[in-house]
PDB file of N, CA and C in Angstrom:
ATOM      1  N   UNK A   1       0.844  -1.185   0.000  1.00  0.00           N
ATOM      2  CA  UNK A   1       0.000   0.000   0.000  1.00  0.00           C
ATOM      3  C   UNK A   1       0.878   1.232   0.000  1.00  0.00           C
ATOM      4  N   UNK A   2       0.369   2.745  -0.201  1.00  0.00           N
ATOM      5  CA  UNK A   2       1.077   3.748  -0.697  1.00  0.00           C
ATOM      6  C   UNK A   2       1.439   4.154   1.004  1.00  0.00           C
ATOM      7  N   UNK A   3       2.468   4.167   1.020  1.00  0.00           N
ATOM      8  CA  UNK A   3       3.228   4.612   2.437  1.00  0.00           C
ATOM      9  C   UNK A   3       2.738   6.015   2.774  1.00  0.00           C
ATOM     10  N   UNK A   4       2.344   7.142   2.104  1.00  0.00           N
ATOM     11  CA  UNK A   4       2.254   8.398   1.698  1.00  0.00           C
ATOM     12  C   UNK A   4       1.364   8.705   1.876  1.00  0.00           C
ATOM     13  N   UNK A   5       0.709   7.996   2.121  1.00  0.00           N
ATOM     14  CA  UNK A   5      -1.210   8.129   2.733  1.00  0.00           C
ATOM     15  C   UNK A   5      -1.086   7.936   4.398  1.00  0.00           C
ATOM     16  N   UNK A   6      -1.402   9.122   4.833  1.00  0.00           N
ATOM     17  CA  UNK A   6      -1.531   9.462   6.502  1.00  0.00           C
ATOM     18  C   UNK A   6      -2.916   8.914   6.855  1.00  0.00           C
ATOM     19  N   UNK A   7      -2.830   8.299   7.989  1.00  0.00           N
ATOM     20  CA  UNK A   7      -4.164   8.049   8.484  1.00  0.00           C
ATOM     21  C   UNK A   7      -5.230   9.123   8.879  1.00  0.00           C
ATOM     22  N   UNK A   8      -6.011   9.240   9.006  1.00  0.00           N
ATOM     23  CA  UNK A   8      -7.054   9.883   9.327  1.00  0.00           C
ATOM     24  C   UNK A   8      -8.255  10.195  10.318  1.00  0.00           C
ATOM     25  N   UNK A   9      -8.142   8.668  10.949  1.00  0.00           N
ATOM     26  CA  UNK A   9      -9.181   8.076  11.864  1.00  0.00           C
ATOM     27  C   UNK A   9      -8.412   8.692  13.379  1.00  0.00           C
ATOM     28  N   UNK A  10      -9.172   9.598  13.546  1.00  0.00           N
ATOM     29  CA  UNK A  10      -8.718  10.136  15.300  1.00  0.00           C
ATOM     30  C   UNK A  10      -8.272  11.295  15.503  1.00  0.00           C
ATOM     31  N   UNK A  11      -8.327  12.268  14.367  1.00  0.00           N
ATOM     32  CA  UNK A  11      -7.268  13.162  14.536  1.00  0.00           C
ATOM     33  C   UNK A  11      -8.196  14.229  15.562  1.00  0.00           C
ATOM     34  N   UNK A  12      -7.774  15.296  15.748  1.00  0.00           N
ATOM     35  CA  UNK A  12      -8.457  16.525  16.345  1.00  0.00           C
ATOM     36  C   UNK A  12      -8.082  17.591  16.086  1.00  0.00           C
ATOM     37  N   UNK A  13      -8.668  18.626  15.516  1.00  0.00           N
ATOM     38  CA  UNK A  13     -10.278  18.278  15.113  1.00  0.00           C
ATOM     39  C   UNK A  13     -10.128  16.874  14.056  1.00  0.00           C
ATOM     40  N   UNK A  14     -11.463  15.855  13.850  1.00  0.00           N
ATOM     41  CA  UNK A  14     -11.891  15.853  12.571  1.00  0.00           C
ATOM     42  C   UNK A  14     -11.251  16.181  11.562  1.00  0.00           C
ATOM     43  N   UNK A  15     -10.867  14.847  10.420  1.00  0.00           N
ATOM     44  CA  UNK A  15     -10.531  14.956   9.048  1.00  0.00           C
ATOM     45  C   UNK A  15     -11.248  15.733   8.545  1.00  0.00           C
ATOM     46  N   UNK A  16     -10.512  16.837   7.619  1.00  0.00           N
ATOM     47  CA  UNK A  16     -11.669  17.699   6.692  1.00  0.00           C
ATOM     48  C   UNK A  16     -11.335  17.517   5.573  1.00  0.00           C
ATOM     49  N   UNK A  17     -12.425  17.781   4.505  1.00  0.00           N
ATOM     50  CA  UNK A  17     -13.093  17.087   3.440  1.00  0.00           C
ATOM     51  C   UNK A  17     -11.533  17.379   2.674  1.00  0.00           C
ATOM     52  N   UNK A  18     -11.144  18.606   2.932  1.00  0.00           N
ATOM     53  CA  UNK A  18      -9.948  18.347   1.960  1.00  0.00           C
ATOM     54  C   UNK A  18      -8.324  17.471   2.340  1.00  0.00           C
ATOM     55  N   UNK A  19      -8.615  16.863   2.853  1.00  0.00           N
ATOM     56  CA  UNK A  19      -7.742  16.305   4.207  1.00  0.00           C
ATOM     57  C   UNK A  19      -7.927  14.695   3.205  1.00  0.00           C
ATOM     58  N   UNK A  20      -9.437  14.622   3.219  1.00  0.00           N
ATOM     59  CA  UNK A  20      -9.842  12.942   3.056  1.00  0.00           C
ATOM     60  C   UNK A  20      -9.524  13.502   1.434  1.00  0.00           C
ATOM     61  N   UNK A  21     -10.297  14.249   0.177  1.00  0.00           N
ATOM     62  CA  UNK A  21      -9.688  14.102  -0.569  1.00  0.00           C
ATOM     63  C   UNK A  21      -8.141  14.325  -1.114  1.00  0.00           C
ATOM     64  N   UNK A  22      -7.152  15.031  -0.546  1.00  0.00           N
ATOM     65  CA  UNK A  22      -5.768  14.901  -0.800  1.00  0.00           C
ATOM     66  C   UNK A  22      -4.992  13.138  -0.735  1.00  0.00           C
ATOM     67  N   UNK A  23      -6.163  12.726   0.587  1.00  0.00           N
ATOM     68  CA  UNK A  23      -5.566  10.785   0.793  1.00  0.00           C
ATOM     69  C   UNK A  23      -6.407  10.201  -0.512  1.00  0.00           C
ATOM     70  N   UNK A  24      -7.545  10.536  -0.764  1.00  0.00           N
ATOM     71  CA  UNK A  24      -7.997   9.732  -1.842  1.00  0.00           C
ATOM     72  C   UNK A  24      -7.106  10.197  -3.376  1.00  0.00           C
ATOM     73  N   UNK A  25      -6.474  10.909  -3.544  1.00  0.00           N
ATOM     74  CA  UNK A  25      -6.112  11.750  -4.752  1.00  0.00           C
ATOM     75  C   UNK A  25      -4.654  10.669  -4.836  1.00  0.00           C
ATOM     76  N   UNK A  26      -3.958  10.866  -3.248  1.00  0.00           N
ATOM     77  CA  UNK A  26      -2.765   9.736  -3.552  1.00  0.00           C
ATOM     78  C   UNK A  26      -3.271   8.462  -4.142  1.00  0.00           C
ATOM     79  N   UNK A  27      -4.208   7.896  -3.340  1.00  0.00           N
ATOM     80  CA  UNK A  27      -4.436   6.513  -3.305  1.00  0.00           C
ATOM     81  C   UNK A  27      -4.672   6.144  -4.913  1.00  0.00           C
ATOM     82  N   UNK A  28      -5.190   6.926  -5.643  1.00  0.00           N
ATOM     83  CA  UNK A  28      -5.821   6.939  -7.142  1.00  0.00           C
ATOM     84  C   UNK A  28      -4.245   7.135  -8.016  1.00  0.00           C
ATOM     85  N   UNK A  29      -3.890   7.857  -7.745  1.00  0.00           N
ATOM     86  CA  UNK A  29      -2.388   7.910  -8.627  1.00  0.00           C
ATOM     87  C   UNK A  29      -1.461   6.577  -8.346  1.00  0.00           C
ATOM     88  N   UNK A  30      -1.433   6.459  -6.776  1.00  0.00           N
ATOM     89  CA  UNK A  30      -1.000   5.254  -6.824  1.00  0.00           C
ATOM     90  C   UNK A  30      -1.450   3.958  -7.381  1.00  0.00           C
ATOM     91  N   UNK A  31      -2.801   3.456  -7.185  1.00  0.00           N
ATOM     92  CA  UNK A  31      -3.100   2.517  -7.695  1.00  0.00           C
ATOM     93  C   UNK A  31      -3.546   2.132  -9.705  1.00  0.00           C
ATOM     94  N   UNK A  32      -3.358   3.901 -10.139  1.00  0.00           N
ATOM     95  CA  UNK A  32      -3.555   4.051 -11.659  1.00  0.00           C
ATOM     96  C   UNK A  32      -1.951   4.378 -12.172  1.00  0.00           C
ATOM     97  N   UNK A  33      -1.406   4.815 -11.719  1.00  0.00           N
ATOM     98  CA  UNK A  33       0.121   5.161 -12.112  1.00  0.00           C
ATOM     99  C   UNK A  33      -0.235   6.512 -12.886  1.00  0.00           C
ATOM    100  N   UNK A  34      -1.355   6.949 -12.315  1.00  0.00           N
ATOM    101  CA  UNK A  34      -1.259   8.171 -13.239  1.00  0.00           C
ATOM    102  C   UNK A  34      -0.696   9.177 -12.641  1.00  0.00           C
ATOM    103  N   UNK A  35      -0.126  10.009 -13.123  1.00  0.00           N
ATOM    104  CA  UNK A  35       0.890  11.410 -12.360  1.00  0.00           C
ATOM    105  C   UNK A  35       0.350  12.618 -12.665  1.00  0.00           C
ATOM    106  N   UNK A  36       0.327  12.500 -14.276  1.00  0.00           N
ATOM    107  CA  UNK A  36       0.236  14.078 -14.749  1.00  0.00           C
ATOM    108  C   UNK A  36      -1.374  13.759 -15.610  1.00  0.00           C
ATOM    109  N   UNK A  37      -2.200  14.444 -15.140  1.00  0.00           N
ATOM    110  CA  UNK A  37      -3.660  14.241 -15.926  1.00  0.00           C
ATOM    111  C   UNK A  37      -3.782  14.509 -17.672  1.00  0.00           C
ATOM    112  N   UNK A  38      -4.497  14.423 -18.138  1.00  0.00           N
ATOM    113  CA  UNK A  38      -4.596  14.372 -19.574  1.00  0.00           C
ATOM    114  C   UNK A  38      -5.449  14.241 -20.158  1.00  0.00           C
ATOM    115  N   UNK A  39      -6.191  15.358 -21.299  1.00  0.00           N
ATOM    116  CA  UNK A  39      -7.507  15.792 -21.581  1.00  0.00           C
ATOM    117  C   UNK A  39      -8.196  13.998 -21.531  1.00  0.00           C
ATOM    118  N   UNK A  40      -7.961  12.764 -21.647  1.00  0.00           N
ATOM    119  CA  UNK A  40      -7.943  11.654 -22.043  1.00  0.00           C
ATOM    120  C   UNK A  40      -8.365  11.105 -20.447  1.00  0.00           C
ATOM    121  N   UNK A  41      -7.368  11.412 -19.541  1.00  0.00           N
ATOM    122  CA  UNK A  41      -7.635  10.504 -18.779  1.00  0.00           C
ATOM    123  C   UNK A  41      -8.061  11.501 -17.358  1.00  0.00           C
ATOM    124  N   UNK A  42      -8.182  12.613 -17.242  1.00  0.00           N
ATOM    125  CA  UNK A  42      -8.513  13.685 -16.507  1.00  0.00           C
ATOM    126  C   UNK A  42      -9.951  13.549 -15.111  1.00  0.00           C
ATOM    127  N   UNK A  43     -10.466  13.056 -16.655  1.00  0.00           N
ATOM    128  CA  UNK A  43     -12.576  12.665 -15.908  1.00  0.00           C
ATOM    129  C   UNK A  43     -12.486  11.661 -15.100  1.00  0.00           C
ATOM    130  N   UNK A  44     -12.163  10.429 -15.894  1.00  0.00           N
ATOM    131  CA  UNK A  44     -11.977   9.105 -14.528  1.00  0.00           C
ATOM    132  C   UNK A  44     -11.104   9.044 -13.846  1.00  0.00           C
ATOM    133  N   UNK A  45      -9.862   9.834 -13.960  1.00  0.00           N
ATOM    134  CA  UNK A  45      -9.156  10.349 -12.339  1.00  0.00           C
ATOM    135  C   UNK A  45     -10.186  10.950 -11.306  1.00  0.00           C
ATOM    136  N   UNK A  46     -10.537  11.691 -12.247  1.00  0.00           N
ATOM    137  CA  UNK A  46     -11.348  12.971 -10.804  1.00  0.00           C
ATOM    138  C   UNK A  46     -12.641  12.163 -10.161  1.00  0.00           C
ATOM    139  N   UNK A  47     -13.380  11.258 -11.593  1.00  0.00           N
ATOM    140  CA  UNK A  47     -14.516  10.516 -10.847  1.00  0.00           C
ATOM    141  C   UNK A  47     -13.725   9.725  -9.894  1.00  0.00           C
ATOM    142  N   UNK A  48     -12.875   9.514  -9.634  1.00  0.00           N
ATOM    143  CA  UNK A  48     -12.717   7.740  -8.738  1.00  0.00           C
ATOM    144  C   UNK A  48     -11.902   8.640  -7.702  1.00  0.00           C
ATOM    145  N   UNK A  49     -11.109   9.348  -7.656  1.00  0.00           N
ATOM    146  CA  UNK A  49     -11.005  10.546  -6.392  1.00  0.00           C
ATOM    147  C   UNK A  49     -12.208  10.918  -5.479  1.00  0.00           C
ATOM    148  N   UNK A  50     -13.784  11.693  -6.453  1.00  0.00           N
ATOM    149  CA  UNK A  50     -14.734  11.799  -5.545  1.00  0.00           C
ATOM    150  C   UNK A  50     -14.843  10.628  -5.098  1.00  0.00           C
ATOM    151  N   UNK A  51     -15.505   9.458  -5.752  1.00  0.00           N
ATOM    152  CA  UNK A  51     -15.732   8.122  -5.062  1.00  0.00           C
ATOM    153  C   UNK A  51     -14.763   8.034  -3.834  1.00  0.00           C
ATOM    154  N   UNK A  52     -13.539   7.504  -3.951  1.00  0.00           N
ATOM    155  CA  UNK A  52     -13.002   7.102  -3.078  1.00  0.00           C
ATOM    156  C   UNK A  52     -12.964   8.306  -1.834  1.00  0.00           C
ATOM    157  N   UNK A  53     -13.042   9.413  -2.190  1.00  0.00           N
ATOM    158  CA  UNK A  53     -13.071  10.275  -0.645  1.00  0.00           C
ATOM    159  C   UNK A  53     -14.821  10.322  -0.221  1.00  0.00           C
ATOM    160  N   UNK A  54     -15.575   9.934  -1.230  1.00  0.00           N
ATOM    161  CA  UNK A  54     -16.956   9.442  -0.893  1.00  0.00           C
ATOM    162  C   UNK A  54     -16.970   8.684   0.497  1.00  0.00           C
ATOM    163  N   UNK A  55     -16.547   7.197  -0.082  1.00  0.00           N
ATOM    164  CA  UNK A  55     -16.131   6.266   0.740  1.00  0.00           C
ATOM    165  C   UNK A  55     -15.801   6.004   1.541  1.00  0.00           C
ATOM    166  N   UNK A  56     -14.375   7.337   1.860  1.00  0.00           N
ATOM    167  CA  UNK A  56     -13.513   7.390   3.250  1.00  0.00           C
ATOM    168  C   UNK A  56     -14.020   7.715   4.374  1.00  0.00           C
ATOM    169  N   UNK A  57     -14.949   9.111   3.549  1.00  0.00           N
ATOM    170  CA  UNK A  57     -15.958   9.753   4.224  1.00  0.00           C
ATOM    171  C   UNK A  57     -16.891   8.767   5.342  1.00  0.00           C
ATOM    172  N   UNK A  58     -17.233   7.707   4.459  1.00  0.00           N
ATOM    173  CA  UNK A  58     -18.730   7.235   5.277  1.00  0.00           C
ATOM    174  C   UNK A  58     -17.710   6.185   6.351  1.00  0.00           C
ATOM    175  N   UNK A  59     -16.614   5.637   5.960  1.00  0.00           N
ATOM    176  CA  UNK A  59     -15.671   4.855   6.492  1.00  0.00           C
ATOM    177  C   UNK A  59     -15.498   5.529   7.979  1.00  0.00           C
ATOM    178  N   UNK A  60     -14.909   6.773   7.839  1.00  0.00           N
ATOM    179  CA  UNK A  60     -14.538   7.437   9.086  1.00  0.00           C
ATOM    180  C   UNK A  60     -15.433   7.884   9.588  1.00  0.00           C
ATOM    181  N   UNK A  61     -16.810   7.832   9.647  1.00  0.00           N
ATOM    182  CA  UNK A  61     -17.702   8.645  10.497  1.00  0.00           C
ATOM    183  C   UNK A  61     -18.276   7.362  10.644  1.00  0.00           C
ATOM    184  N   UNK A  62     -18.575   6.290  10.452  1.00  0.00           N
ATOM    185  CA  UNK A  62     -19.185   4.851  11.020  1.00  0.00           C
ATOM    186  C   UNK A  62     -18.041   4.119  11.557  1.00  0.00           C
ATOM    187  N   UNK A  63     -16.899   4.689  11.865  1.00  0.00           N
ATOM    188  CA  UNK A  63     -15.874   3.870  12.389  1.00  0.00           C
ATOM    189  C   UNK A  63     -15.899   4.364  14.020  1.00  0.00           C
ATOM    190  N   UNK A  64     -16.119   4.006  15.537  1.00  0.00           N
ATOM    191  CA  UNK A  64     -15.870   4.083  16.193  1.00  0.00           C
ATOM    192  C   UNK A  64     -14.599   5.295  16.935  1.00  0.00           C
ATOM    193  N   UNK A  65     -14.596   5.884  17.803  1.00  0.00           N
ATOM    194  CA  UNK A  65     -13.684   7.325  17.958  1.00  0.00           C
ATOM    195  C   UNK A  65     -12.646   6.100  18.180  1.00  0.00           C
ATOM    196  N   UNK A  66     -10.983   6.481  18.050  1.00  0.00           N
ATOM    197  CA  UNK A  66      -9.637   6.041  18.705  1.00  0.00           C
ATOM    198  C   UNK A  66      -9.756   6.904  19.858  1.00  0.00           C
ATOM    199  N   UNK A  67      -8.500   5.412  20.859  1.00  0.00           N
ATOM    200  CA  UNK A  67      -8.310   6.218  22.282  1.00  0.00           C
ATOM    201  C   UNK A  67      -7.172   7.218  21.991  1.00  0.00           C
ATOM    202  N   UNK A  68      -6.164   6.942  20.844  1.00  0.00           N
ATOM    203  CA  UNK A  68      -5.078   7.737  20.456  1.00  0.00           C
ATOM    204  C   UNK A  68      -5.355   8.232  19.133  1.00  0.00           C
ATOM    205  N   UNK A  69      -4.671   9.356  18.749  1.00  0.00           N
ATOM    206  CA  UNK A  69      -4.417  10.036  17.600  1.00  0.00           C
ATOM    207  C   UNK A  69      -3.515   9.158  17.021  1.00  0.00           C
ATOM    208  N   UNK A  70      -3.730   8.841  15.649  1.00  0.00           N
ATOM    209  CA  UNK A  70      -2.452   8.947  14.600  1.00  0.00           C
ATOM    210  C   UNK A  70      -1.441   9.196  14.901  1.00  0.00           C
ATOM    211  N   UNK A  71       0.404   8.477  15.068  1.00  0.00           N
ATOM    212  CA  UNK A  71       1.295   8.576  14.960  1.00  0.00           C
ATOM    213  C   UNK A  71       1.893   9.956  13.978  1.00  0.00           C
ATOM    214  N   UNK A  72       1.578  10.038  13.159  1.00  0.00           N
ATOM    215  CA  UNK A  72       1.934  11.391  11.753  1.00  0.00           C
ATOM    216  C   UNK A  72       0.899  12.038  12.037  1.00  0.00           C
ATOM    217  N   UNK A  73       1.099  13.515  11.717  1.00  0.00           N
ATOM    218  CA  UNK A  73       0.169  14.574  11.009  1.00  0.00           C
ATOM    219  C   UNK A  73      -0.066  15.048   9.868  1.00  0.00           C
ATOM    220  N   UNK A  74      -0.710  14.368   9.402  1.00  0.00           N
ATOM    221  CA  UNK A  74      -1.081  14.593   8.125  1.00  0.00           C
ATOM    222  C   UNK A  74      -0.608  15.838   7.135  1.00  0.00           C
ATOM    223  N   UNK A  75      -0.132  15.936   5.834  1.00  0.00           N
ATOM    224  CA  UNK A  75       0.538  16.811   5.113  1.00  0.00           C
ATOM    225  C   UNK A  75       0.098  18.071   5.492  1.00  0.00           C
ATOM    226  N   UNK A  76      -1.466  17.918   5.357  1.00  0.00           N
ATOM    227  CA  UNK A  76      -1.963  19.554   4.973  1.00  0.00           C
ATOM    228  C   UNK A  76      -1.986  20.138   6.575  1.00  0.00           C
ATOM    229  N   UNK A  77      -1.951  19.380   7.776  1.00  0.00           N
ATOM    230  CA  UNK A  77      -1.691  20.342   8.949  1.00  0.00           C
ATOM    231  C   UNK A  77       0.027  20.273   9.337  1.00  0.00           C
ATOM    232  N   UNK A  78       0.666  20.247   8.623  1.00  0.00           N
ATOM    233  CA  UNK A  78       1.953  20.714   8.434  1.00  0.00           C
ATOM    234  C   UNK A  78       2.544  22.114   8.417  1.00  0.00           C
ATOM    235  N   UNK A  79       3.306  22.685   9.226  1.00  0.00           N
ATOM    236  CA  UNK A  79       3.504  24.136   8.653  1.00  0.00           C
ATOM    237  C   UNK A  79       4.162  24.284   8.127  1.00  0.00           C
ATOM    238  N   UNK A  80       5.029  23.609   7.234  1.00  0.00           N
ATOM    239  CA  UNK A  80       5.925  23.586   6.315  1.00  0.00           C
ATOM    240  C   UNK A  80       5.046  23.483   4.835  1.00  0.00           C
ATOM    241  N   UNK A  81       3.934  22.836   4.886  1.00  0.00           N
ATOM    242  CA  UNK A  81       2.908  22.435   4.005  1.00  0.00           C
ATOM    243  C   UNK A  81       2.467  23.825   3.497  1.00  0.00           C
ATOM    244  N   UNK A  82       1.474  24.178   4.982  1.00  0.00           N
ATOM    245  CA  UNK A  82       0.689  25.134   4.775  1.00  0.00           C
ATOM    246  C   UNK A  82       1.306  26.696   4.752  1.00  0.00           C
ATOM    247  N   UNK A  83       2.484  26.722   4.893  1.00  0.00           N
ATOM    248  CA  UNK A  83       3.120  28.029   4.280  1.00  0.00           C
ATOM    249  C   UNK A  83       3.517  27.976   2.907  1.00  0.00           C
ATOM    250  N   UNK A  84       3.679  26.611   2.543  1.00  0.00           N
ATOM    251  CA  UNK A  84       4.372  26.221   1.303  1.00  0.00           C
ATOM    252  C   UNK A  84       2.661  26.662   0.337  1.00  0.00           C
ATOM    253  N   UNK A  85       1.628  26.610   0.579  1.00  0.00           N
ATOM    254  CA  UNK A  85       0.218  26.432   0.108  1.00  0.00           C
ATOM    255  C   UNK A  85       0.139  28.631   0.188  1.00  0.00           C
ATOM    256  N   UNK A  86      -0.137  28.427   1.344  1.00  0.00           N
ATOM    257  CA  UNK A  86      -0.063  30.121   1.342  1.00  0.00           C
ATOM    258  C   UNK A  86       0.750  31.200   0.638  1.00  0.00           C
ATOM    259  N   UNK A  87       2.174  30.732   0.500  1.00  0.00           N
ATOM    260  CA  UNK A  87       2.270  31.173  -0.554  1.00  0.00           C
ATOM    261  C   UNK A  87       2.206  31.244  -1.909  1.00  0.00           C
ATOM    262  N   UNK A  88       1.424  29.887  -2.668  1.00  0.00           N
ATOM    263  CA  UNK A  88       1.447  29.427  -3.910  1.00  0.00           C
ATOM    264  C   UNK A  88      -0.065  30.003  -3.539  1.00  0.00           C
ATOM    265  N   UNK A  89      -1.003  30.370  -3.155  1.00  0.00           N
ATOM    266  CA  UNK A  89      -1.970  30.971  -3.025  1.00  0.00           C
ATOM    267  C   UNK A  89      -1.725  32.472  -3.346  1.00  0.00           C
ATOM    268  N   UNK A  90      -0.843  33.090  -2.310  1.00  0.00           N
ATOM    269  CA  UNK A  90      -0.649  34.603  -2.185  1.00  0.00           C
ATOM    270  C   UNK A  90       0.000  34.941  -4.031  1.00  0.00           C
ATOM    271  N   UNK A  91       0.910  34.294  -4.550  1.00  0.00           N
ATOM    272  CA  UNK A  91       1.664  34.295  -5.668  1.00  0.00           C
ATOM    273  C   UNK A  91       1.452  34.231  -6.620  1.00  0.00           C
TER     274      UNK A  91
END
């Protein structure tokens, strides 16, 4: 499985929606080998991304709370991430 995919189940706050789709977005490249999108293959990337963060979605909210958080913090609550984002935003 893709090492690169952070867990999700426990964090605090709550996985947010863009949290679960960034893990579904890996999981799809990984398991399609696709990298760089292409007028060709663009649509059924993005459909099977919603699906699968569909999925994660109903996964993690019918899954029971953890007594512990996740070992890692996930990319996007990173501050190395999210300055790296803020400025490709601001720019």
């Amino acid at each position: 499985m893709c090492r690169n995919i952070t867990e999700l189940r426990g964090l605090e706050p709550a996985a947010t929606d863009e949290e679960i789709e960034a893990a579904a977005r890996q999981y799809v490249r990984k398991v399609s080998g696709i990298h760089t999108l292409s007028d060709k293959n663009r649509e059924p990337f993005e459909r099977a991304v919603a699906e699968v963060a569909e999925v994660t979605t109903r996964l993690l909210d019918a899954l029971p709370s953890r007594r512990q958080p996740p070992k890692t913090v996930p990319p996007l609550r990173r501050p190395e991430v999210r300055a790296r984002e803020a400025a490709r935003a601001a720019g």
